[in-house]
Protein backbone atom coordinates (compact mmCIF):
# COMPACT_ATOMS: atom_id res chain seq x y z
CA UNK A 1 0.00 0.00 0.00
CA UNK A 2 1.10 3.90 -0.97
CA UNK A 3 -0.07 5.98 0.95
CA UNK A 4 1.08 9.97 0.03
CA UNK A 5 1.01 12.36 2.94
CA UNK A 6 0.88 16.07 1.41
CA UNK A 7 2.32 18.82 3.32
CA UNK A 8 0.26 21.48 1.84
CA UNK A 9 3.26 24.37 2.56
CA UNK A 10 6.52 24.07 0.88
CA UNK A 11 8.58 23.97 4.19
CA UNK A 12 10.68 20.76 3.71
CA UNK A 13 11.86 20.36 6.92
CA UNK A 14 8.39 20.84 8.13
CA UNK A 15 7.31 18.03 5.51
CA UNK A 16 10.09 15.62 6.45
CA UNK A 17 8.62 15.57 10.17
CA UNK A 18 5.69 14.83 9.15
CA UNK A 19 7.22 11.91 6.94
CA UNK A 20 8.67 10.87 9.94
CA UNK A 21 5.20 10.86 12.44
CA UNK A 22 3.53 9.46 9.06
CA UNK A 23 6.24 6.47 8.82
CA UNK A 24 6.44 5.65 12.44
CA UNK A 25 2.84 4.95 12.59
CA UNK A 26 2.16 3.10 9.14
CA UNK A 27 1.55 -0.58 8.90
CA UNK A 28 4.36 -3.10 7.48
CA UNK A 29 4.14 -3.21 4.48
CA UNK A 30 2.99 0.56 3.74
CA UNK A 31 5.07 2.96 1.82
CA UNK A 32 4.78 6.86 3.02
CA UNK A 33 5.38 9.18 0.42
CA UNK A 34 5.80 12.77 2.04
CA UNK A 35 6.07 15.77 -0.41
CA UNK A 36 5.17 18.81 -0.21
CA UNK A 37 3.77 21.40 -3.40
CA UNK A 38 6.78 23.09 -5.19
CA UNK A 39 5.02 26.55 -4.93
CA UNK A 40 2.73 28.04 -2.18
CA UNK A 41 3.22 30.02 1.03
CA UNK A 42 6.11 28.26 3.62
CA UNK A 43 3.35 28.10 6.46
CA UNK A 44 -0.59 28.05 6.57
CA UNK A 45 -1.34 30.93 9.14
CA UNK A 46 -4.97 32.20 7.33
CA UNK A 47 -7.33 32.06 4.97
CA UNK A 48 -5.49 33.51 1.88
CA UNK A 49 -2.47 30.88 3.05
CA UNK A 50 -5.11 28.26 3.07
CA UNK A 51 -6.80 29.10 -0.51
CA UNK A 52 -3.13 29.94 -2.05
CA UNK A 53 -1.86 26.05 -0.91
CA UNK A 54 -5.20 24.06 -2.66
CA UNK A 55 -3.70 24.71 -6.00
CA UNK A 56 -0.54 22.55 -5.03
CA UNK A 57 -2.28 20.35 -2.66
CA UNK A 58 -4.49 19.20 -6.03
CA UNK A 59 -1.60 19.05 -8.18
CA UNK A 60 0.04 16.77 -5.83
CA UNK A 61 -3.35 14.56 -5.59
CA UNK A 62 -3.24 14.13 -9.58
CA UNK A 63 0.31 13.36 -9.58
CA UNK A 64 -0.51 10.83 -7.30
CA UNK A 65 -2.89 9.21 -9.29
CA UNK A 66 -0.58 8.96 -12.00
CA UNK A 67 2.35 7.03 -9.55
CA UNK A 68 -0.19 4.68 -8.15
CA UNK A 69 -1.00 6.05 -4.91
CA UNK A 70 -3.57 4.14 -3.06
CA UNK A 71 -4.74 6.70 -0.41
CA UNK A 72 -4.17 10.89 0.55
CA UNK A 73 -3.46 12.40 3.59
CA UNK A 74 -3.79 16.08 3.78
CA UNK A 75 -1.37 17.38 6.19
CA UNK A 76 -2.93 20.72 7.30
CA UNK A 77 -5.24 21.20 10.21
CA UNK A 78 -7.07 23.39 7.57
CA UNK A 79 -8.13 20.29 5.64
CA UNK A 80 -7.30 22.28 2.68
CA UNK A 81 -8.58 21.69 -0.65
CA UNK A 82 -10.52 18.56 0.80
CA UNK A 83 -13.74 17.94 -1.06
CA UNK A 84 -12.04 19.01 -4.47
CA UNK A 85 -9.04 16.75 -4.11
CA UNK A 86 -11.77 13.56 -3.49
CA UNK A 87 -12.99 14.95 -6.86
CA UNK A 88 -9.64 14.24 -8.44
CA UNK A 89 -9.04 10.75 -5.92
CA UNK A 90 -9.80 7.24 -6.91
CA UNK A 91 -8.84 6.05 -3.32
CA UNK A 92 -9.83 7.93 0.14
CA UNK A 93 -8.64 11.15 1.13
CA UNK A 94 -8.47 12.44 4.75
CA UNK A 95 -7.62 15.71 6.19
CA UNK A 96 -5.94 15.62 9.84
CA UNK A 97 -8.87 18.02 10.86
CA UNK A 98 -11.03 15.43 10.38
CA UNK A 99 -9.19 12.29 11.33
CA UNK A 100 -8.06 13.94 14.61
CA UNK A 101 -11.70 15.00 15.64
CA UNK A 102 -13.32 11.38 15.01
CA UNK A 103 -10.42 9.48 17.04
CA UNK A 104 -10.98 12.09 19.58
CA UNK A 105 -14.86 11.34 19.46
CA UNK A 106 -14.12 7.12 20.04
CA UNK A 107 -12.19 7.85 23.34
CA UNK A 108 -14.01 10.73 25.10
CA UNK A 109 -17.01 12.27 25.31
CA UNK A 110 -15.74 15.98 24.50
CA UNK A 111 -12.15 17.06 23.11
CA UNK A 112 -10.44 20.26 23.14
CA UNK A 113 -8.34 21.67 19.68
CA UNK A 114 -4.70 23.40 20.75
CA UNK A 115 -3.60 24.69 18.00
CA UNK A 116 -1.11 27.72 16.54
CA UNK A 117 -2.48 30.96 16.04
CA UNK A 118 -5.48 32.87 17.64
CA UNK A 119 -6.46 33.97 14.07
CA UNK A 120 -6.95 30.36 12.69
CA UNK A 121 -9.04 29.26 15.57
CA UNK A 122 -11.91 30.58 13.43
CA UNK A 123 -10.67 27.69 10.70
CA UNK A 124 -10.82 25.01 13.24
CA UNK A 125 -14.20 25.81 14.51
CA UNK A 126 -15.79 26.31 11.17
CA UNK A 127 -14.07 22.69 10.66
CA UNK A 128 -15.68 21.20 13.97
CA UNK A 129 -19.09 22.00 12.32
CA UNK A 130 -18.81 20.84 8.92
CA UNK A 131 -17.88 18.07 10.49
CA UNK A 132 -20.85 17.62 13.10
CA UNK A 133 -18.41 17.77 16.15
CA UNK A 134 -19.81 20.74 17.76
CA UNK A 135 -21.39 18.73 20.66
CA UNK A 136 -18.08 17.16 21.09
CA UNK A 137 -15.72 19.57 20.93
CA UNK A 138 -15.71 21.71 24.10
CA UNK A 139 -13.17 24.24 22.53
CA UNK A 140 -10.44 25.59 20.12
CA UNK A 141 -7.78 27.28 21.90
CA UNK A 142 -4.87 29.59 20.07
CA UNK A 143 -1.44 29.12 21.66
CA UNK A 144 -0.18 32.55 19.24
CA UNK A 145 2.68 30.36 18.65
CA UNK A 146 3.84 30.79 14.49
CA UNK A 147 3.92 27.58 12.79
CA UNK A 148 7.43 27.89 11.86
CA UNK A 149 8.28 28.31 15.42
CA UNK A 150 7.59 24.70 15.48
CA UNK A 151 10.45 23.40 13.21
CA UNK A 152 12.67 23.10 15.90
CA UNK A 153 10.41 21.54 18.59
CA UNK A 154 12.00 18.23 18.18
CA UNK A 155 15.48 19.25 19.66
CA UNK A 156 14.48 21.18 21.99
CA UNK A 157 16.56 19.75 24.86
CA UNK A 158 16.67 20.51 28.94
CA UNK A 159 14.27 19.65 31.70
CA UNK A 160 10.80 20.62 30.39
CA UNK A 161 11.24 21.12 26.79
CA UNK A 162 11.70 24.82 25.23
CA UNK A 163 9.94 27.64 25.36
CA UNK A 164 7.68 26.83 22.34
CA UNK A 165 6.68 22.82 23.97
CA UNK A 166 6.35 24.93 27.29
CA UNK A 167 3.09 26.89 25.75
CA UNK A 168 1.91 24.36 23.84
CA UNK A 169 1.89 21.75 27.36
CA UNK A 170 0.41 24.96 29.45
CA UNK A 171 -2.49 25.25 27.05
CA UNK A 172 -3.23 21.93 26.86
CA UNK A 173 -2.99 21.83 31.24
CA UNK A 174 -5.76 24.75 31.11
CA UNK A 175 -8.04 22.84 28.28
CA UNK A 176 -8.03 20.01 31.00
CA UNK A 177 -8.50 22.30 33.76
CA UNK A 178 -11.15 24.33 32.32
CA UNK A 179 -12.92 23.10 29.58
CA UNK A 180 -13.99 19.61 31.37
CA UNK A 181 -12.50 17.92 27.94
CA UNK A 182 -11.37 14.34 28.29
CA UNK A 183 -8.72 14.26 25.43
CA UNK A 184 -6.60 17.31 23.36
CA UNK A 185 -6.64 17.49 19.63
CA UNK A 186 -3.25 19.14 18.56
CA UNK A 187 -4.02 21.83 16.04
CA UNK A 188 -1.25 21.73 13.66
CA UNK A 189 0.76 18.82 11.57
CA UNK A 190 4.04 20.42 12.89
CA UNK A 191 3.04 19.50 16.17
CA UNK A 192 3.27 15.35 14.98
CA UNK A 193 6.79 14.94 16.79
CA UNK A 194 5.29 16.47 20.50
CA UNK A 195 2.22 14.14 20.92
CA UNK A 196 3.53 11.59 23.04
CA UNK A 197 5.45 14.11 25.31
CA UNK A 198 2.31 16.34 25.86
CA UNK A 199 0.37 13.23 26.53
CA UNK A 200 3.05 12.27 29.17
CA UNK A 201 3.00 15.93 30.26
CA UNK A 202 -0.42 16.62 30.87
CA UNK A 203 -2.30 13.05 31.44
CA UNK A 204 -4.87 13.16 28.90
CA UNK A 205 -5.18 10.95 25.67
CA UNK A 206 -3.61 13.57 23.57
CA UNK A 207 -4.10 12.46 19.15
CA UNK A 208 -1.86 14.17 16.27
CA UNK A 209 -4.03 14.29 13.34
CA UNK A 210 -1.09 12.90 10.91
CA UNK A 211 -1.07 9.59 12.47
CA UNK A 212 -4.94 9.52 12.88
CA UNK A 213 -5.32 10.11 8.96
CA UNK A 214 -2.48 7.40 8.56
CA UNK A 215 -4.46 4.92 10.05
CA UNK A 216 -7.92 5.76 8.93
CA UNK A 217 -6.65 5.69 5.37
CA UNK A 218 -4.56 2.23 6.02
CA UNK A 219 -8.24 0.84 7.29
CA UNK A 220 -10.14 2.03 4.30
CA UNK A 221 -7.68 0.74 1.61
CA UNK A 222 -8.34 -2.55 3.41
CA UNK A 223 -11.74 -2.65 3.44
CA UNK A 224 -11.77 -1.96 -0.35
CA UNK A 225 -12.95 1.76 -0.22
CA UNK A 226 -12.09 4.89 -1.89
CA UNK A 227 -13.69 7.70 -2.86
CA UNK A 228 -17.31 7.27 -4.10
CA UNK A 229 -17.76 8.52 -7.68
CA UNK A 230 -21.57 8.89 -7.62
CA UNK A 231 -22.76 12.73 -6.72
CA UNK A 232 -20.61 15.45 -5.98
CA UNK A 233 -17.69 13.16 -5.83
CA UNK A 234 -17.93 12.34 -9.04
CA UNK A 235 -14.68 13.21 -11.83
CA UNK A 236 -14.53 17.04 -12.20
CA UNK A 237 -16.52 17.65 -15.58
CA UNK A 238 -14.50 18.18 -18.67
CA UNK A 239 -13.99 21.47 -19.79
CA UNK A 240 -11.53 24.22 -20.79
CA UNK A 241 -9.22 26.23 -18.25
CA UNK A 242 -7.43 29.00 -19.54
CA UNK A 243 -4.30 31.58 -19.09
CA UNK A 244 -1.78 29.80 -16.29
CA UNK A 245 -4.24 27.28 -14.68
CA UNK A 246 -4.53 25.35 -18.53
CA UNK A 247 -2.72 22.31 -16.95
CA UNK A 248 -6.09 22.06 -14.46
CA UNK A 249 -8.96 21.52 -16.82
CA UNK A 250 -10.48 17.57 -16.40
CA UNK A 251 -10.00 15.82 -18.76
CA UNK A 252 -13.12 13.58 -19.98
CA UNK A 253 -13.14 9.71 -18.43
């Protein structure tokens, strides 16, 4: 099984991480193919970040298609480019959004998000009810920290961690104090290499949406599943793009 895990930013060392959560997770026997797009914005911190990286995030999709891929990750708490990049997917394709907030859902009765910045709490929560988690999810909560910050999260040596696992550990502490949630969601694919630490720090089931979406899309290969073709699913319908998007346009099946 191939399973390709897009980083939808064109931060390599923030892709290779991910690789690495992606890969330590996987089944024997399951290849991880971690790329990232070749153009786009080197972090997701809004809504113009978000709608800039779909464009790659698709063209990665179809060039998966073409090498045989059997499943899609979408590395992004955004869940960018989602819906259109099933249009474009013979097998499944799962956001860590979403694959984060249904494991959450199987081993507690509420969850709270910790995620990056303030300003893209607003993208998690509109997330949490296209998904139908809003009775479940007792809270996103912003940690201001900038998603490159995170990069380096992994060496961060001493007693306690640095200054950047610090605030991400205290946040989750006042989600459990607070927000009577019985496991933490972390917010953000470059958190993948912290999970088991915060979990160890703070006592809660904590989940990382890139091994969540790993897993989920390992079980649905398995069961002989991908993307339903009936509906809006279906192949984008054939038709003409023009000017620098050309390479876009369907082609008929």
């Amino acid at each position: 099984m191939r399973i390709k895990v897009i980083n939808p930013n064109t931060t390599a060392g923030m892709t290779a991480k991910i690789g690495e959560a992606a890969r330590a997770i996987a089944a024997p026997g399951t290849e991880i193919v971690a790329v990232n797009p070749a153009a786009g914005p080197v972090s997701i911190e809004g809504h113009y970040d978000e709608a800039v990286s779909v464009l790659g995030v698709l063209e990665e999709v179809r060039k998966g298609e073409a090498e045989g891929c059997d499943g899609y990750v979408i590395a992004c708490f955004g869940d960018p480019g989602l819906l259109a990049a099933r249009e474009v997917a013979t097998g499944p394709v799962v956001g860590i959004a979403e694959a984060a907030m249904h494991a959450a859902s199987f081993i507690s009765t509420g969850f709270s998000i910790v995620t990056t910045l303030t300003r893209t709490c607003v993208i998690a929560e509109h997330l949490v009810e296209r998904y139908g988690m809003h009775r479940a999810c007792r809270k996103v909560r912003g940690t201001d920290i900038p998603v490159l910050d995170l990069e380096g999260t992994g060496e961060e040596a001493g007693e306690g961690g640095g200054p950047v696992f610090r605030a991400i550990v205290a946040e989750c502490r006042r989600a459990a104090a607070e927000d009577r949630c019985g496991a933490i969601v972390l917010g953000c694919a470059g958190m993948a290499d912290l999970v088991a630490r915060v979990q160890r720090e703070v006592g809660l089931p904590v989940i990382d949406g890139v091994a969540a979406a790993v897993v989920q899309v390992e079980g649905l290969v398995r069961l002989g599943l991908g993307t339903s073709k009936h509906g809006d699913l279906a192949w984008p319908l054939p038709k003409t793009y023009v000017g620098d998007l050309a390479r876009f346009a369907p082609a008929a099946r």
